[in-house]
Protein backbone atom coordinates (compact mmCIF):
# COMPACT_ATOMS: atom_id res chain seq x y z
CA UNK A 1 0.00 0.00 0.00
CA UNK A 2 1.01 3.61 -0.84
CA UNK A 3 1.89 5.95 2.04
CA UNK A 4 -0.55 7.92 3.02
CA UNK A 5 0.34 11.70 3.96
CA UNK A 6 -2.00 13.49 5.51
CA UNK A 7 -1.74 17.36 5.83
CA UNK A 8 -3.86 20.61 5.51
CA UNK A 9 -3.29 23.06 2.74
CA UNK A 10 -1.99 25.62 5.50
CA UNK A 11 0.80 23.07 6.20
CA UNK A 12 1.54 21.88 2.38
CA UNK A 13 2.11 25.62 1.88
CA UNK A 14 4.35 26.16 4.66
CA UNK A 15 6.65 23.16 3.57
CA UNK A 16 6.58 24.64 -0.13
CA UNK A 17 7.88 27.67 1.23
CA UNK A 18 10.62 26.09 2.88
CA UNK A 19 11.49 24.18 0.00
CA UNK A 20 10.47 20.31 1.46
CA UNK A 21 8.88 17.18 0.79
CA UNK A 22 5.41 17.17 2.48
CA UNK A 23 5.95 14.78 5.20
CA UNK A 24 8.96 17.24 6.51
CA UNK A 25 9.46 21.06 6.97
CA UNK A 26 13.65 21.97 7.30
CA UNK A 27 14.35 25.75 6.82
CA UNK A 28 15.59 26.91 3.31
CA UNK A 29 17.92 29.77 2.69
CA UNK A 30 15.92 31.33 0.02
CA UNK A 31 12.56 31.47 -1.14
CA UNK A 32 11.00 33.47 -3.54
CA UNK A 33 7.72 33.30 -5.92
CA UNK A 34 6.71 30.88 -8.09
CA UNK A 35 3.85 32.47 -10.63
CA UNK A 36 1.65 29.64 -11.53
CA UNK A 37 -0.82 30.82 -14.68
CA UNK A 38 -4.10 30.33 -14.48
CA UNK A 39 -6.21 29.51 -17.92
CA UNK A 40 -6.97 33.45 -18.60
CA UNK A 41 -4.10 35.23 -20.22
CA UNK A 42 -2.29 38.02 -17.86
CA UNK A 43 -4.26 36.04 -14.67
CA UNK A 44 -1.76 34.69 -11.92
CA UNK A 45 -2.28 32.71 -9.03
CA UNK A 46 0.68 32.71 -6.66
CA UNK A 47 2.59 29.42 -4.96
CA UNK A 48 5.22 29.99 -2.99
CA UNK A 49 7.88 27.41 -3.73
CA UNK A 50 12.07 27.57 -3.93
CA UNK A 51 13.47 28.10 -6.74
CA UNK A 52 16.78 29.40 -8.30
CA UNK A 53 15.10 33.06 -9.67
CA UNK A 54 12.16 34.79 -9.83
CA UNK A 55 11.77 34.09 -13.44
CA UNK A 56 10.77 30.81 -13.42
CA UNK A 57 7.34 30.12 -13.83
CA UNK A 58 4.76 27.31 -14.31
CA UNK A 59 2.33 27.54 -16.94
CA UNK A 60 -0.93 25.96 -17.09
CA UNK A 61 -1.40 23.87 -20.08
CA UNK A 62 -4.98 24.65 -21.57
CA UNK A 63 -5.38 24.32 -25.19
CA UNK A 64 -3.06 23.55 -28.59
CA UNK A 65 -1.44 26.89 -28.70
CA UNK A 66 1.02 26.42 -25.94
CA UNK A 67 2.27 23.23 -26.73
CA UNK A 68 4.83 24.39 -29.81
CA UNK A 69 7.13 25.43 -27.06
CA UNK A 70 7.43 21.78 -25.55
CA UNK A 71 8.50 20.17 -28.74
CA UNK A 72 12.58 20.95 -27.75
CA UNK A 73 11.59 18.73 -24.89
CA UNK A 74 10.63 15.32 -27.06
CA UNK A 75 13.57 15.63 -29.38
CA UNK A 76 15.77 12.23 -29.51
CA UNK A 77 14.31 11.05 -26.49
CA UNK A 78 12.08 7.89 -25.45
CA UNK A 79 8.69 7.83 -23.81
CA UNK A 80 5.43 9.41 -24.75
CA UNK A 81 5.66 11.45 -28.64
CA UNK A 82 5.01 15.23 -28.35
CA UNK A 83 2.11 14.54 -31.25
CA UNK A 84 0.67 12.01 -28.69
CA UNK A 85 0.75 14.65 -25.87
CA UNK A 86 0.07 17.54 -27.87
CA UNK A 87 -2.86 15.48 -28.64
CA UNK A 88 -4.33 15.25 -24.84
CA UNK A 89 -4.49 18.49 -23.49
CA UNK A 90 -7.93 19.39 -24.98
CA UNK A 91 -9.48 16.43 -23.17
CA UNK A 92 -11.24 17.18 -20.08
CA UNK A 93 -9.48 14.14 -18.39
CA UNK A 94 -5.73 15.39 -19.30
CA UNK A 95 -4.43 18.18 -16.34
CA UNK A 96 -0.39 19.13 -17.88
CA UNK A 97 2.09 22.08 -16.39
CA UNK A 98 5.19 23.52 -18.11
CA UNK A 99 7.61 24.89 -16.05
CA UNK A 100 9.29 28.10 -18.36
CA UNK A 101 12.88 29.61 -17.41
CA UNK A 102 13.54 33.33 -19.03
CA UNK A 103 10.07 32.08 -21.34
CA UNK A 104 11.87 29.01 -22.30
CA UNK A 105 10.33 25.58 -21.96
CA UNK A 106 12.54 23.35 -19.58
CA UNK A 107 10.29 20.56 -18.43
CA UNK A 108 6.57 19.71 -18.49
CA UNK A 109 3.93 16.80 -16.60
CA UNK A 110 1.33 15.40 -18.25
CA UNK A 111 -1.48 13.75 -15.88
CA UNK A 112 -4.64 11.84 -17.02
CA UNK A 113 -7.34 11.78 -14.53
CA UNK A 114 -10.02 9.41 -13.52
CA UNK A 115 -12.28 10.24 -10.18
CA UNK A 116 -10.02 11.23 -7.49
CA UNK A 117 -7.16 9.07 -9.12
CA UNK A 118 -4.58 10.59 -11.39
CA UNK A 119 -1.72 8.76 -13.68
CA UNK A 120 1.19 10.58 -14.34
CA UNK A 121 2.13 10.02 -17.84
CA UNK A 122 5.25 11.66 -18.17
CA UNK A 123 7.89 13.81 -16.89
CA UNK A 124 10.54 15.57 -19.16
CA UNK A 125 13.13 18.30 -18.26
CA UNK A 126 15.14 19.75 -21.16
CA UNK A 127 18.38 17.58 -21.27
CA UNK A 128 20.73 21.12 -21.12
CA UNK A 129 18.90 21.85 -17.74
CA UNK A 130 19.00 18.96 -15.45
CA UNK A 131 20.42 18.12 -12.25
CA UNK A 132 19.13 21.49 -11.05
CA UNK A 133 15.73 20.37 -8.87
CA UNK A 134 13.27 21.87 -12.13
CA UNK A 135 11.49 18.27 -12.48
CA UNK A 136 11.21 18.18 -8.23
CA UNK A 137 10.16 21.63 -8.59
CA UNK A 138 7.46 21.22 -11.06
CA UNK A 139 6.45 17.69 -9.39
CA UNK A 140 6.25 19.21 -6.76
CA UNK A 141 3.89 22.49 -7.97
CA UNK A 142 1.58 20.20 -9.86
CA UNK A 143 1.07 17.73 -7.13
CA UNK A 144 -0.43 20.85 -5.03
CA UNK A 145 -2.36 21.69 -8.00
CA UNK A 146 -4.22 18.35 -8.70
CA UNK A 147 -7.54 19.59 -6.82
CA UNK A 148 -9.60 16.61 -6.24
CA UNK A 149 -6.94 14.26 -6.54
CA UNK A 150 -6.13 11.27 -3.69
CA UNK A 151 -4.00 8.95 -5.39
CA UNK A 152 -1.37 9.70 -8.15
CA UNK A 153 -0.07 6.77 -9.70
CA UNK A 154 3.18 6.50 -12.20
CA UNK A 155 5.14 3.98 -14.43
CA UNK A 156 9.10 4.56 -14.43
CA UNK A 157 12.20 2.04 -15.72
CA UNK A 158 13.54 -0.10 -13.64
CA UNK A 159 16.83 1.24 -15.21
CA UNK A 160 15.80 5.02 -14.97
CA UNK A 161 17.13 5.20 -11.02
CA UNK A 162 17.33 9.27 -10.89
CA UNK A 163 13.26 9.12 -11.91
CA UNK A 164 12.59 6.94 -9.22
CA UNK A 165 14.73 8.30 -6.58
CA UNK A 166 13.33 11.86 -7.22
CA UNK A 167 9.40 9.95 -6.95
CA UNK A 168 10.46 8.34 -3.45
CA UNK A 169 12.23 11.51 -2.59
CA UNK A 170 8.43 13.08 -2.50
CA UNK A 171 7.02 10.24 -1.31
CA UNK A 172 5.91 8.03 -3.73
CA UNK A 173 6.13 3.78 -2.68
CA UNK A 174 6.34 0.78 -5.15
CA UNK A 175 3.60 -0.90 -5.71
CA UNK A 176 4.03 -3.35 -8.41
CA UNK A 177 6.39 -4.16 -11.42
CA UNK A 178 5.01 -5.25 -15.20
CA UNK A 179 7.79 -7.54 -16.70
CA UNK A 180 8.87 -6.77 -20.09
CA UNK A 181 6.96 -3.55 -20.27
CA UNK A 182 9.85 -0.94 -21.74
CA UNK A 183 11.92 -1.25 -24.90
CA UNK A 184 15.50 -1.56 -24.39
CA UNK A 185 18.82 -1.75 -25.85
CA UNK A 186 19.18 -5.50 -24.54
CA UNK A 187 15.87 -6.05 -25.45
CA UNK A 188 13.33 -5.29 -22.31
CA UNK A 189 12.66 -4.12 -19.21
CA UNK A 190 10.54 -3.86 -16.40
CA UNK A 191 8.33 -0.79 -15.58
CA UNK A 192 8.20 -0.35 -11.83
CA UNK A 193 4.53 0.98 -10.68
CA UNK A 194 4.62 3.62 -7.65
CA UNK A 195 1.61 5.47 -6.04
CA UNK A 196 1.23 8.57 -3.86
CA UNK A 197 -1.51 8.52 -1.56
CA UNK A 198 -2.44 12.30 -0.77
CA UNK A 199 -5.42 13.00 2.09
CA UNK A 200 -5.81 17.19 2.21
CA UNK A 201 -8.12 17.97 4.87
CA UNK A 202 -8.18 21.36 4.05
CA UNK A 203 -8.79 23.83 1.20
CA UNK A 204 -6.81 26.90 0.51
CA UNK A 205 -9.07 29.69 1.62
């Protein structure tokens, strides 16, 4: 079974702002705004969060037109197609996040949601910009976002260890493994299953 974390939104907030995982609150040495669009155009919502400057921001992923900017991200890499993700966002079931530096696309989550359940299809930060917390950061921004949501469930290689370290890092548990389920350069691989149980008690007021 998935861990469970139970928290109100007053306390998810306070552990953004400090930079944490939910389930632990250590002091950060800077924090400063994270702008996190809404649907309308020039409309902000604000989550505080850490991150390197204040002009990173996450972008709500609504319709076609912002999509052209993720296609860097899908270039010579494995996983889900940009046509095949490009292709979900105008379904009601699909909830997706970009996370722009300096109005450059560096990493994006894709979610498809059923009920209070939610599968994460895919993670992808730009190659030239990892190993600097951006997939944590958006993870972490989009996880708060996911209104409604209980359970978040995910698929990751058994080889891809960074993935699933960052996924237990925020509290995510194994759950399963599907033999065979990957291509791979020695022919296949396992996907590992992990789930997040989430139980918010509160609502932001």
């Amino acid at each position: 079974m998935p861990r469970s974390i139970s928290c109100s939104w007053g306390r998810v907030m306070r552990c953004l702002q400090r930079g944490s995982r939910f389930t632990s609150c250590p002091p950060a040495s800077r924090c400063c705004r994270m702008a996190l669009k809404s649907s309308m155009p020039g409309q902000y919502s604000s989550l505080c969060a850490t991150v390197p400057d204040s002009s990173t921001a996450v972008q709500v992923l609504t319709d076609l037109t912002g999509t052209a900017h993720l296609k860097p991200l899908y270039e010579n890499t494995d996983g889900p197609s940009y046509e095949f993700l490009k292709g979900l966002v105008a379904q009601a079931h699909c909830s997706a996040w970009c996370l722009f530096r300096d109005e450059k696309a560096v990493a994006a989550i894709w979610y498809q949601r059923a009920g209070d359940r939610a599968d994460m299809i895919d993670l992808r930060v730009l190659a030239s910009s990892r190993r600097q917390g951006l997939g944590k950061r958006l993870l972490r921004a989009s996880l708060i976002a996911l209104e409604g949501v209980t359970t978040v469930d995910l698929e990751v290689r058994e080889s891809n260890l960074a993935a699933q370290a960052l996924y237990r890092a925020m509290g995510f548990e194994e759950t399963g493994r599907r033999p065979d389920y990957y291509a791979a350069a020695s022919g296949r691989e396992p996907a590992i299953l992990m789930s997040l149980a989430l139980n918010v008690d509160e609502a932001v007021s």
